[in-house]
C-alpha atoms as a PDB file:
ATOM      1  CA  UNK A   1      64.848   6.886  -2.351  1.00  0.00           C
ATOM      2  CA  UNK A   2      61.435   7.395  -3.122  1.00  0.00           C
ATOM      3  CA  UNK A   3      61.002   4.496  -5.494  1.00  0.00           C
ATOM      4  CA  UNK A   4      62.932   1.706  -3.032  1.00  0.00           C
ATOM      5  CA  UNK A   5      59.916   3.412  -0.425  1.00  0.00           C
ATOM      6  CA  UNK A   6      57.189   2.795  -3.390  1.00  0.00           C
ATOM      7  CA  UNK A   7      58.476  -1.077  -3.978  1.00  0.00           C
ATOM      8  CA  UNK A   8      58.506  -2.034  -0.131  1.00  0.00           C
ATOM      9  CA  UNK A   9      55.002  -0.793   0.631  1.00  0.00           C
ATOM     10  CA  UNK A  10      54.142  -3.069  -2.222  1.00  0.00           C
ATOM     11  CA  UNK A  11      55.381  -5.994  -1.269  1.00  0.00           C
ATOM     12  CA  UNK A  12      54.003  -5.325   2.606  1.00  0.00           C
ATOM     13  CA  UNK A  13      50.372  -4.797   0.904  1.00  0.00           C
ATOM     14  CA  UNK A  14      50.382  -8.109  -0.964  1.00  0.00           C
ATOM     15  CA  UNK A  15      51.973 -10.483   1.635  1.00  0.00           C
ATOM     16  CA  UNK A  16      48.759 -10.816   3.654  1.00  0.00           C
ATOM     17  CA  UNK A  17      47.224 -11.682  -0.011  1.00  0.00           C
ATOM     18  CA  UNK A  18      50.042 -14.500  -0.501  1.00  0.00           C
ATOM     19  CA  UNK A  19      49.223 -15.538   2.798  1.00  0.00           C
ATOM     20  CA  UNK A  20      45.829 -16.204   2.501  1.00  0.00           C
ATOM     21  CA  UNK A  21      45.852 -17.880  -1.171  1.00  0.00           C
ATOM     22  CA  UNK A  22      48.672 -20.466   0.705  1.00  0.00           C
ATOM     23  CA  UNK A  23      46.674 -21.227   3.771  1.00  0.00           C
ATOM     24  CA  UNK A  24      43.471 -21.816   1.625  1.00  0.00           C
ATOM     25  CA  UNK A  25      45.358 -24.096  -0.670  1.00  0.00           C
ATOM     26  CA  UNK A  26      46.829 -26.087   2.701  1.00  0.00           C
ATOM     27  CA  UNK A  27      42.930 -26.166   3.986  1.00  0.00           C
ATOM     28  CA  UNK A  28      41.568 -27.824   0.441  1.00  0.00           C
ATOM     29  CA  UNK A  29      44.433 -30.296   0.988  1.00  0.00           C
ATOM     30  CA  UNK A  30      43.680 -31.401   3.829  1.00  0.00           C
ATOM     31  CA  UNK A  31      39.305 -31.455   3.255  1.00  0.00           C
ATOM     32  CA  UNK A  32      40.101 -33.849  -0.408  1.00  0.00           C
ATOM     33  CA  UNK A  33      39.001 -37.015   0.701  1.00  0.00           C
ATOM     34  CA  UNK A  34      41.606 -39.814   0.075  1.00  0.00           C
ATOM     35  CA  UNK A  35      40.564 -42.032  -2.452  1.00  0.00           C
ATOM     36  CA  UNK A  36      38.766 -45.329  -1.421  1.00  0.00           C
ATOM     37  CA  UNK A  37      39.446 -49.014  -3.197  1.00  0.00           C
ATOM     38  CA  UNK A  38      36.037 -51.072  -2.819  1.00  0.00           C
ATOM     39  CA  UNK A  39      37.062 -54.404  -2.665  1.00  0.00           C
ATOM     40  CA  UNK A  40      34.582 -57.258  -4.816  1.00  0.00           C
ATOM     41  CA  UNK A  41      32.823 -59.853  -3.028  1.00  0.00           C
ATOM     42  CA  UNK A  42      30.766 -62.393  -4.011  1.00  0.00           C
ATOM     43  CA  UNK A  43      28.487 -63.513  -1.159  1.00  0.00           C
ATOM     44  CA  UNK A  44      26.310 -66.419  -3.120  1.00  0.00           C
ATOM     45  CA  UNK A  45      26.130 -67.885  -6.392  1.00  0.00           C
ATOM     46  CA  UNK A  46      23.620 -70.246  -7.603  1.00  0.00           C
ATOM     47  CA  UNK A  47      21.558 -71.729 -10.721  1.00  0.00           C
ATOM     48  CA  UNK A  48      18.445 -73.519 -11.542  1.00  0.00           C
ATOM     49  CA  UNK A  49      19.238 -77.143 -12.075  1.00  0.00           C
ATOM     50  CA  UNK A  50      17.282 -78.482 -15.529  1.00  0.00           C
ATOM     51  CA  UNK A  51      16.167 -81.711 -16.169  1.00  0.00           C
ATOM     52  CA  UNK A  52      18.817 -82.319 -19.281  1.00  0.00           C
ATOM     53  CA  UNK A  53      21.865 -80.522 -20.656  1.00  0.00           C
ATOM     54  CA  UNK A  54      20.562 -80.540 -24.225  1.00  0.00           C
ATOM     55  CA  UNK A  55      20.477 -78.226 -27.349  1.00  0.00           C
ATOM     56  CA  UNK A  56      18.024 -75.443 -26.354  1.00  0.00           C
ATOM     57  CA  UNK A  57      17.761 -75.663 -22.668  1.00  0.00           C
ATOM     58  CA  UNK A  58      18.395 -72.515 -20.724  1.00  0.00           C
ATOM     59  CA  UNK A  59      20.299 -72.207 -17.660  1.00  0.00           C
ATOM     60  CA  UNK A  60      19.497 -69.727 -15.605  1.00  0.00           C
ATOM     61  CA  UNK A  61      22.286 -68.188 -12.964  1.00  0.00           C
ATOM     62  CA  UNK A  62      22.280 -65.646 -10.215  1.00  0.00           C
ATOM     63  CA  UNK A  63      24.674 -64.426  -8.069  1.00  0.00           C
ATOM     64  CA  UNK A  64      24.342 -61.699  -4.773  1.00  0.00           C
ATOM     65  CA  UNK A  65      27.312 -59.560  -3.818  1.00  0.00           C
ATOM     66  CA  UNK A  66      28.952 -56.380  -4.204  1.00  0.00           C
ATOM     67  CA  UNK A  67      27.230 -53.618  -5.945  1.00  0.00           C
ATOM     68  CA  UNK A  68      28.455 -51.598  -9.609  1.00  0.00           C
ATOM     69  CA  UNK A  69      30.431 -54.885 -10.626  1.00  0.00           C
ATOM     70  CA  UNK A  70      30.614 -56.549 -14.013  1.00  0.00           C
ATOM     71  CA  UNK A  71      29.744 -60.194 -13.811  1.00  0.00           C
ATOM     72  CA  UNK A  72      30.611 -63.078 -16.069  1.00  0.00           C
ATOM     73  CA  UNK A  73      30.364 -66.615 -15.652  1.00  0.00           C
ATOM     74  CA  UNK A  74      32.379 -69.332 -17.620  1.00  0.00           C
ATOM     75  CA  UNK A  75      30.683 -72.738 -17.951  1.00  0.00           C
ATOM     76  CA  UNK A  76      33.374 -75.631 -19.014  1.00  0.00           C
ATOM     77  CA  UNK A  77      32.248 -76.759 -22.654  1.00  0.00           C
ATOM     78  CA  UNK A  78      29.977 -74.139 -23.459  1.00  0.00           C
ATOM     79  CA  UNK A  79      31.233 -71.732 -26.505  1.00  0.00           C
ATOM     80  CA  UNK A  80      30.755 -68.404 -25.162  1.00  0.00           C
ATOM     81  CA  UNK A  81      30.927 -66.953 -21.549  1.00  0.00           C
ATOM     82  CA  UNK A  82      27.618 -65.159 -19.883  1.00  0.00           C
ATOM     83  CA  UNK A  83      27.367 -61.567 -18.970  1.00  0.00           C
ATOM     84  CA  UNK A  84      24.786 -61.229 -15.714  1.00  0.00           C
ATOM     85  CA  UNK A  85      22.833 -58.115 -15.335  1.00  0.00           C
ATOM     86  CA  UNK A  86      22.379 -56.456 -12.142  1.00  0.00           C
ATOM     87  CA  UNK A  87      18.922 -56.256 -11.919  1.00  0.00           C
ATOM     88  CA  UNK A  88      18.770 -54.389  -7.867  1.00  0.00           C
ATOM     89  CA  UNK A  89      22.112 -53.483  -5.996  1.00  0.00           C
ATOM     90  CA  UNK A  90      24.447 -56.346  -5.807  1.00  0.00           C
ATOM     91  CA  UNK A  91      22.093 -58.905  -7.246  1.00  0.00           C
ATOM     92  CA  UNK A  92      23.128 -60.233 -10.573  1.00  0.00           C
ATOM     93  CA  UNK A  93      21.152 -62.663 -13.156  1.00  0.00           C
ATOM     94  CA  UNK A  94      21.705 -63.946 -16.655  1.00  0.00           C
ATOM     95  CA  UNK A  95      20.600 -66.947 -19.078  1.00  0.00           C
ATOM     96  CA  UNK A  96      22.720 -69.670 -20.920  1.00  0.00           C
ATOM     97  CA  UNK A  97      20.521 -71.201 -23.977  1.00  0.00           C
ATOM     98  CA  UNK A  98      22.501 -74.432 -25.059  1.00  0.00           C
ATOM     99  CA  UNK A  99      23.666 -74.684 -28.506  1.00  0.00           C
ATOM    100  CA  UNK A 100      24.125 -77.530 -30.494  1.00  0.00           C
ATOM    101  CA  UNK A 101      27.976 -77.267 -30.247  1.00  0.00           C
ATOM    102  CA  UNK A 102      28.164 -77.086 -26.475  1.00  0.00           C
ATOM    103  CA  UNK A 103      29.509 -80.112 -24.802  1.00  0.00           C
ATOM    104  CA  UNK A 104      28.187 -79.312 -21.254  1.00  0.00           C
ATOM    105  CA  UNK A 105      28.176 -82.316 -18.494  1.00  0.00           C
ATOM    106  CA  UNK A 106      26.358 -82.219 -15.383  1.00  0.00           C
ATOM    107  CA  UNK A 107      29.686 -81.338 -13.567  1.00  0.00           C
ATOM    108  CA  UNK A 108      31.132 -79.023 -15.675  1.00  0.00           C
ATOM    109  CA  UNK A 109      33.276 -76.825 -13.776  1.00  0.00           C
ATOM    110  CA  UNK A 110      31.157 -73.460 -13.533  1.00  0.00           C
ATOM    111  CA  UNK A 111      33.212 -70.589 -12.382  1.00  0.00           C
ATOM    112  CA  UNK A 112      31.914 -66.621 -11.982  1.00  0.00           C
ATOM    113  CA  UNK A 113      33.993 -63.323 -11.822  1.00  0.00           C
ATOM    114  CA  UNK A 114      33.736 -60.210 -10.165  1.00  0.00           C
ATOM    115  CA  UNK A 115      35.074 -57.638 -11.732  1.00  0.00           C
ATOM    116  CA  UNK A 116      35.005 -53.417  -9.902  1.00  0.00           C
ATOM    117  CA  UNK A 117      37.618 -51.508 -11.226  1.00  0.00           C
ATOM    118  CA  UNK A 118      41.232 -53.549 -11.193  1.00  0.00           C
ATOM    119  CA  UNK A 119      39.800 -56.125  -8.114  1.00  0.00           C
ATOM    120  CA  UNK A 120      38.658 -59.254  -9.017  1.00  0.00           C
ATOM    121  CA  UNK A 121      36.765 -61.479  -7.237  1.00  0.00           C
ATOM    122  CA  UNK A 122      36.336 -65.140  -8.101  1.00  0.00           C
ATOM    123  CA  UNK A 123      33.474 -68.092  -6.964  1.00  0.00           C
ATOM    124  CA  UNK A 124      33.288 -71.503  -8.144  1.00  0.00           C
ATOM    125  CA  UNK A 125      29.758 -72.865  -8.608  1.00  0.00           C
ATOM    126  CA  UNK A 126      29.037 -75.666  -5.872  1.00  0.00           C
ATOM    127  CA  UNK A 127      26.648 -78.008  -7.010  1.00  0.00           C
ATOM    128  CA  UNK A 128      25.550 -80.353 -10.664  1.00  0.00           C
ATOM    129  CA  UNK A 129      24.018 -78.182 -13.499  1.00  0.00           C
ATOM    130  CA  UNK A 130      21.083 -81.272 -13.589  1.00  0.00           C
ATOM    131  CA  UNK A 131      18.408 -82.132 -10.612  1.00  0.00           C
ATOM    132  CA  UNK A 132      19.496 -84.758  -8.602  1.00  0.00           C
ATOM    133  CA  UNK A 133      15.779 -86.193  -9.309  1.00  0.00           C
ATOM    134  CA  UNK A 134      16.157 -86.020 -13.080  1.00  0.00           C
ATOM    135  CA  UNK A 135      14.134 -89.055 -14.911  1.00  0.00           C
ATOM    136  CA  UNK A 136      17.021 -91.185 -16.619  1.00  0.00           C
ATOM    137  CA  UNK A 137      17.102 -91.533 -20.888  1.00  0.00           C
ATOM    138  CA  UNK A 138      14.739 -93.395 -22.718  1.00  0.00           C
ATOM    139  CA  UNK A 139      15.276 -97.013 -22.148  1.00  0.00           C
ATOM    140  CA  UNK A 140      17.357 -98.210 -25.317  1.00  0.00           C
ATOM    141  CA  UNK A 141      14.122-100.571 -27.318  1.00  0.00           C
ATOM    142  CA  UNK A 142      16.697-101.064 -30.412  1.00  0.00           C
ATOM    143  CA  UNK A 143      16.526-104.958 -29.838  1.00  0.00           C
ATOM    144  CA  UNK A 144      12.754-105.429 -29.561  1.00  0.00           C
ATOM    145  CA  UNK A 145      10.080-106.132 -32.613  1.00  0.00           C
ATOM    146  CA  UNK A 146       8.435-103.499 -33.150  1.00  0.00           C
ATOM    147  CA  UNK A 147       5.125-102.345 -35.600  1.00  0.00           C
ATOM    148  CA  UNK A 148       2.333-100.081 -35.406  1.00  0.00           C
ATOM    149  CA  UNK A 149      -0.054-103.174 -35.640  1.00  0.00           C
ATOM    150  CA  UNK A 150      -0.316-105.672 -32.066  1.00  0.00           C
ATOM    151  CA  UNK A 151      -1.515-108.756 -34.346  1.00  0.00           C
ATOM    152  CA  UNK A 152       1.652-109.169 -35.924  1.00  0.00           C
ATOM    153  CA  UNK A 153       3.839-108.864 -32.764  1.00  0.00           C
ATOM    154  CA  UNK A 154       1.494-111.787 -31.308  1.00  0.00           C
ATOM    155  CA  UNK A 155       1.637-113.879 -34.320  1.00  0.00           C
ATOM    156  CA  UNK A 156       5.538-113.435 -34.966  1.00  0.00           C
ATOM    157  CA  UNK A 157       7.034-116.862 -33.379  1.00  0.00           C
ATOM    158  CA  UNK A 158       8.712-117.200 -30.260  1.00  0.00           C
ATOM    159  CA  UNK A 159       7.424-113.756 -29.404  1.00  0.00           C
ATOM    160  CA  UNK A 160       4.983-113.005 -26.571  1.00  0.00           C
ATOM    161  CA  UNK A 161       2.272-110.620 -26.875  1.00  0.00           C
ATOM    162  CA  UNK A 162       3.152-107.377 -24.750  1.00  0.00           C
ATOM    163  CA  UNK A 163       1.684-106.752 -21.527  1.00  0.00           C
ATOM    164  CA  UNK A 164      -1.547-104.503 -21.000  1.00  0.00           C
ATOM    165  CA  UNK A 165      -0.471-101.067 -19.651  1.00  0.00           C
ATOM    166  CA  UNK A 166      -0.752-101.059 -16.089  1.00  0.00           C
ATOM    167  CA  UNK A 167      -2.444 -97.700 -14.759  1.00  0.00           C
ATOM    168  CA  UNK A 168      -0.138 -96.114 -12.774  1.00  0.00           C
ATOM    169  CA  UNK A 169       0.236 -92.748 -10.238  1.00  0.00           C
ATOM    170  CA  UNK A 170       2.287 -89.899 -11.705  1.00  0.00           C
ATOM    171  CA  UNK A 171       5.414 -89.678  -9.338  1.00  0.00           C
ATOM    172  CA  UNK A 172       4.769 -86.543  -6.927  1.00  0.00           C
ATOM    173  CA  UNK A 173       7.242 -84.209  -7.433  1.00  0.00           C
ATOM    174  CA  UNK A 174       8.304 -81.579  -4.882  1.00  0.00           C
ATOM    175  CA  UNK A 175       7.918 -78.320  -5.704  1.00  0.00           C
ATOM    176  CA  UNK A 176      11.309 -76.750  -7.184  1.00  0.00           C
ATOM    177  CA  UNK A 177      11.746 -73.226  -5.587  1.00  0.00           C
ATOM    178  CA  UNK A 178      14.741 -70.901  -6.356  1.00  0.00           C
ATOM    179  CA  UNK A 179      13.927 -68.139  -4.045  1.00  0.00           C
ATOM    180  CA  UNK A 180      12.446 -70.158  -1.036  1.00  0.00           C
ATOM    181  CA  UNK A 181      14.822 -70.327   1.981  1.00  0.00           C
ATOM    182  CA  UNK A 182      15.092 -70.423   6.072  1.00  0.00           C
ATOM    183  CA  UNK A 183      15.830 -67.228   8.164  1.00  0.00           C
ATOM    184  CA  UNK A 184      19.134 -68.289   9.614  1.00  0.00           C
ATOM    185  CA  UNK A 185      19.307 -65.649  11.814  1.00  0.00           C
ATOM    186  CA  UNK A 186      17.799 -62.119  13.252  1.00  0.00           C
ATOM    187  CA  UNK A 187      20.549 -59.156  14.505  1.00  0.00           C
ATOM    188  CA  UNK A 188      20.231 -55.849  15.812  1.00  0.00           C
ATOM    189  CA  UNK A 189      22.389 -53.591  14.144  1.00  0.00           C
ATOM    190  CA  UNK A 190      23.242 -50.844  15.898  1.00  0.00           C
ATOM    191  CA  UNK A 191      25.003 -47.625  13.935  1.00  0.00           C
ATOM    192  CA  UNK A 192      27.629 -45.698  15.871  1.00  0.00           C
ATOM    193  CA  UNK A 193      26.534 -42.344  18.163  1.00  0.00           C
ATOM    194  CA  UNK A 194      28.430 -39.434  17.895  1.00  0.00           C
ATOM    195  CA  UNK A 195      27.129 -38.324  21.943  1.00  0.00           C
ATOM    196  CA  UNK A 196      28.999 -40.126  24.621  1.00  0.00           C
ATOM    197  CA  UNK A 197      25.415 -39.734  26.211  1.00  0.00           C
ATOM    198  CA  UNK A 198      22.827 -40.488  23.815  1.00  0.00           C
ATOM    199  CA  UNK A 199      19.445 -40.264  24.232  1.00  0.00           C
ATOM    200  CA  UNK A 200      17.114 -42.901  23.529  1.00  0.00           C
ATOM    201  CA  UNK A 201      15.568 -41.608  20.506  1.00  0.00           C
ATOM    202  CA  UNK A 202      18.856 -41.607  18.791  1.00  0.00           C
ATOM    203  CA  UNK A 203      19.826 -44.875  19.871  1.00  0.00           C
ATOM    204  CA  UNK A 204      16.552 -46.131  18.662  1.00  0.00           C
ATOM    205  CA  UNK A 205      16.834 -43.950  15.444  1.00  0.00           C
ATOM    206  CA  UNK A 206      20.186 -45.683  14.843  1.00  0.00           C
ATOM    207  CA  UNK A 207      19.064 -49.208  15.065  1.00  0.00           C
ATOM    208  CA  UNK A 208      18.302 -51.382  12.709  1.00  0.00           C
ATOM    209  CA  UNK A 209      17.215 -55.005  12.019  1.00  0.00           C
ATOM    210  CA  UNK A 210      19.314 -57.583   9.875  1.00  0.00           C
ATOM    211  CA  UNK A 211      17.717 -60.878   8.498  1.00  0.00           C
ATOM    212  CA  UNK A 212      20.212 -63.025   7.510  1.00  0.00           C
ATOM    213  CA  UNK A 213      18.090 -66.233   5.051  1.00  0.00           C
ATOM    214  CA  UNK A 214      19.960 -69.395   3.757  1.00  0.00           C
ATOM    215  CA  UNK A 215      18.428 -70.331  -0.050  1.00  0.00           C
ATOM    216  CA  UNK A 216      16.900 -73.768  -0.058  1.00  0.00           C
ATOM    217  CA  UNK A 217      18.597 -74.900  -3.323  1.00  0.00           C
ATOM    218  CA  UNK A 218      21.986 -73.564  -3.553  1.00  0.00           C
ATOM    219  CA  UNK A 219      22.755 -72.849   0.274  1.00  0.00           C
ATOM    220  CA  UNK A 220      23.748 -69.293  -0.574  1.00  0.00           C
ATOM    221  CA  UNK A 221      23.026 -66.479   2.220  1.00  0.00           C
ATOM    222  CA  UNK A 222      21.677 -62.995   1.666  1.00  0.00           C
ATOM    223  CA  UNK A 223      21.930 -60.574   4.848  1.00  0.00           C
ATOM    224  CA  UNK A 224      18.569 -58.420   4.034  1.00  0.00           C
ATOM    225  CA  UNK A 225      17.780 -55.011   6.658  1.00  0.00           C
ATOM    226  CA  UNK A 226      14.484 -53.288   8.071  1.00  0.00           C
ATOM    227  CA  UNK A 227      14.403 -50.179   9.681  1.00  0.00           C
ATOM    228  CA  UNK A 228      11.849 -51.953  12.405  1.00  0.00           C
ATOM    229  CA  UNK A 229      11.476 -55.305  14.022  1.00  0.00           C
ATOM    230  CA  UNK A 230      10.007 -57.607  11.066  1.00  0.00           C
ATOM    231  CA  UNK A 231       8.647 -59.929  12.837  1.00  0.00           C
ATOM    232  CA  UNK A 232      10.578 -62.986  11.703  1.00  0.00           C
ATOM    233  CA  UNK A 233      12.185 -65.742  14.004  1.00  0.00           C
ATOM    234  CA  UNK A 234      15.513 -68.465  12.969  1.00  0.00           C
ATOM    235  CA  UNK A 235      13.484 -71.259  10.874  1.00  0.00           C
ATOM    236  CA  UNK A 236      10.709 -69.029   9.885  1.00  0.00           C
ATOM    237  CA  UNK A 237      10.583 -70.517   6.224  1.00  0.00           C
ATOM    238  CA  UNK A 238      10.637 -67.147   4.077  1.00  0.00           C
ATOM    239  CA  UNK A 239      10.694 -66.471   0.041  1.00  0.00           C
ATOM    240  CA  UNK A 240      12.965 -63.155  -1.249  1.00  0.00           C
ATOM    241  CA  UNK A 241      11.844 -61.645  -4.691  1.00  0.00           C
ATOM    242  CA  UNK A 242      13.777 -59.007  -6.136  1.00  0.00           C
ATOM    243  CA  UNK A 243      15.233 -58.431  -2.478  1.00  0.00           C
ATOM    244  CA  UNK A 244      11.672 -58.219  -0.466  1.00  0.00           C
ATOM    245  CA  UNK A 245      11.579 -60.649   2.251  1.00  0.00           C
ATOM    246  CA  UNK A 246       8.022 -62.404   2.664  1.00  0.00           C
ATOM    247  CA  UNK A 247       6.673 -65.523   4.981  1.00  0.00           C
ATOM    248  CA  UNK A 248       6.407 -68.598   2.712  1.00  0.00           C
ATOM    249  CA  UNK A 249       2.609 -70.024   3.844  1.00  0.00           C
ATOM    250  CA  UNK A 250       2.311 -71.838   0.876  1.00  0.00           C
ATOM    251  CA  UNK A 251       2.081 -75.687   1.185  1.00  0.00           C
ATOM    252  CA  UNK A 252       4.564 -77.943  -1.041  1.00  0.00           C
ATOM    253  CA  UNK A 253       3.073 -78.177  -4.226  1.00  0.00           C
ATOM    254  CA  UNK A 254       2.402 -81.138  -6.059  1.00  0.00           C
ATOM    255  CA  UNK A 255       1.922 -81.516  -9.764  1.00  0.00           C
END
């Protein structure tokens, strides 16, 4: 009798205990955050345009989007693919150097993937690897006399003398800028408030500015934010260098 007394006293002493460890364990359940899937995106993609798609030439490529991706870009005829590095949060660059067995066109197909975890995010590059103000080839002088001596070429029959070089202008030449581009827009952002009756101090606290710029050569955007009015207006023309925002007040240069 005494032992059946002994053995339910122990089990009424350690039920609160077995309480307790299964309400903690509920509680830790419900406080573990739920895993979150961050989703790529790729909000511009660009490169600087060259002059001519030939053996040593490097093209240069950047691309804005997500952050903590890996980047690589796959140029149609080239040999190998590039890897970009992300050089400030969600801003990507990397070099191509041509190599003598690349058979790169000005519209090769130039495509660039997002990769963050098992999402993939894809972009096709928009515009020609090669200015559109290129100079052409060298004209093609196979069928013409030629010597390093003037006299001969004017004595050879039924061959005129050539001209005198004319003294011409070098062509002007717009400056090429790859981070130049045109505030697009200006947006207050305003973070949620927690009091149905906030003061103004928090409201103020809680807003921010958003710049949103359009790049002047590949017509990619790149939303950029300020904690205070910056000042800029839609047109202001603006360069962004390694994400800082300044006013562009220098002139168009020419060479």
């Amino acid at each position: 009798m005494k032992k059946r007394i002994l053995m339910c006293s122990l089990v009424a002493a350690l039920a609160p205990a077995a309480a307790l460890v299964a309400t903690s364990s509920t509680a830790m359940a419900q406080v573990a955050p739920a895993s979150r899937t961050v989703t790529p995106v790729i909000n511009g993609f660009n490169v600087e345009e060259v002059a001519r798609l030939e053996q040593g030439t490097e093209l240069h490529f950047s691309l804005y989007g997500t952050q903590g991706g890996a980047v690589t870009i796959n140029i149609d005829g080239a040999n190998r693919r590039v890897q970009l590095t992300e050089v400030e949060p969600g801003q990507y660059s990397g070099n191509y150097v041509i190599g003598n067995r690349d058979r790169l066109r000005s519209d090769s197909r130039v495509t660039a993937e997002m990769r963050l975890g098992s999402q993939v995010a894809t972009s096709t590059l928009g515009r020609s690897l090669v200015r559109a103000d290129a100079p052409l080839g060298a004209p093609d002088r196979s069928g013409q006399l030629t010597t390093k001596d003037e006299r001969i070429v004017a004595s050879a029959p039924g061959v005129s003398p050539p001209p005198p070089p004319r003294a011409t202008e070098r062509p002007r030449v717009a400056r090429y800028c790859t981070s130049c581009a045109i505030v697009e827009k200006v947006e207050i952002v305003q973070d949620p408030v927690s009091n149905p009756r906030p003061l103004a101090s928090e409201v103020q606290a809680r807003q921010r500015y958003r710049v949103t710029v359009r790049f002047n050569t590949s017509e990619a955007t790149q939303a950029i934010e300020f904690d205070n009015n910056p000042g800029y207006r839609k047109g202001d023309p603006v360069r962004v260098n390694n994400g800082v925002l300044s006013l562009d007040k220098e002139p168009v240069a020419m060479p």
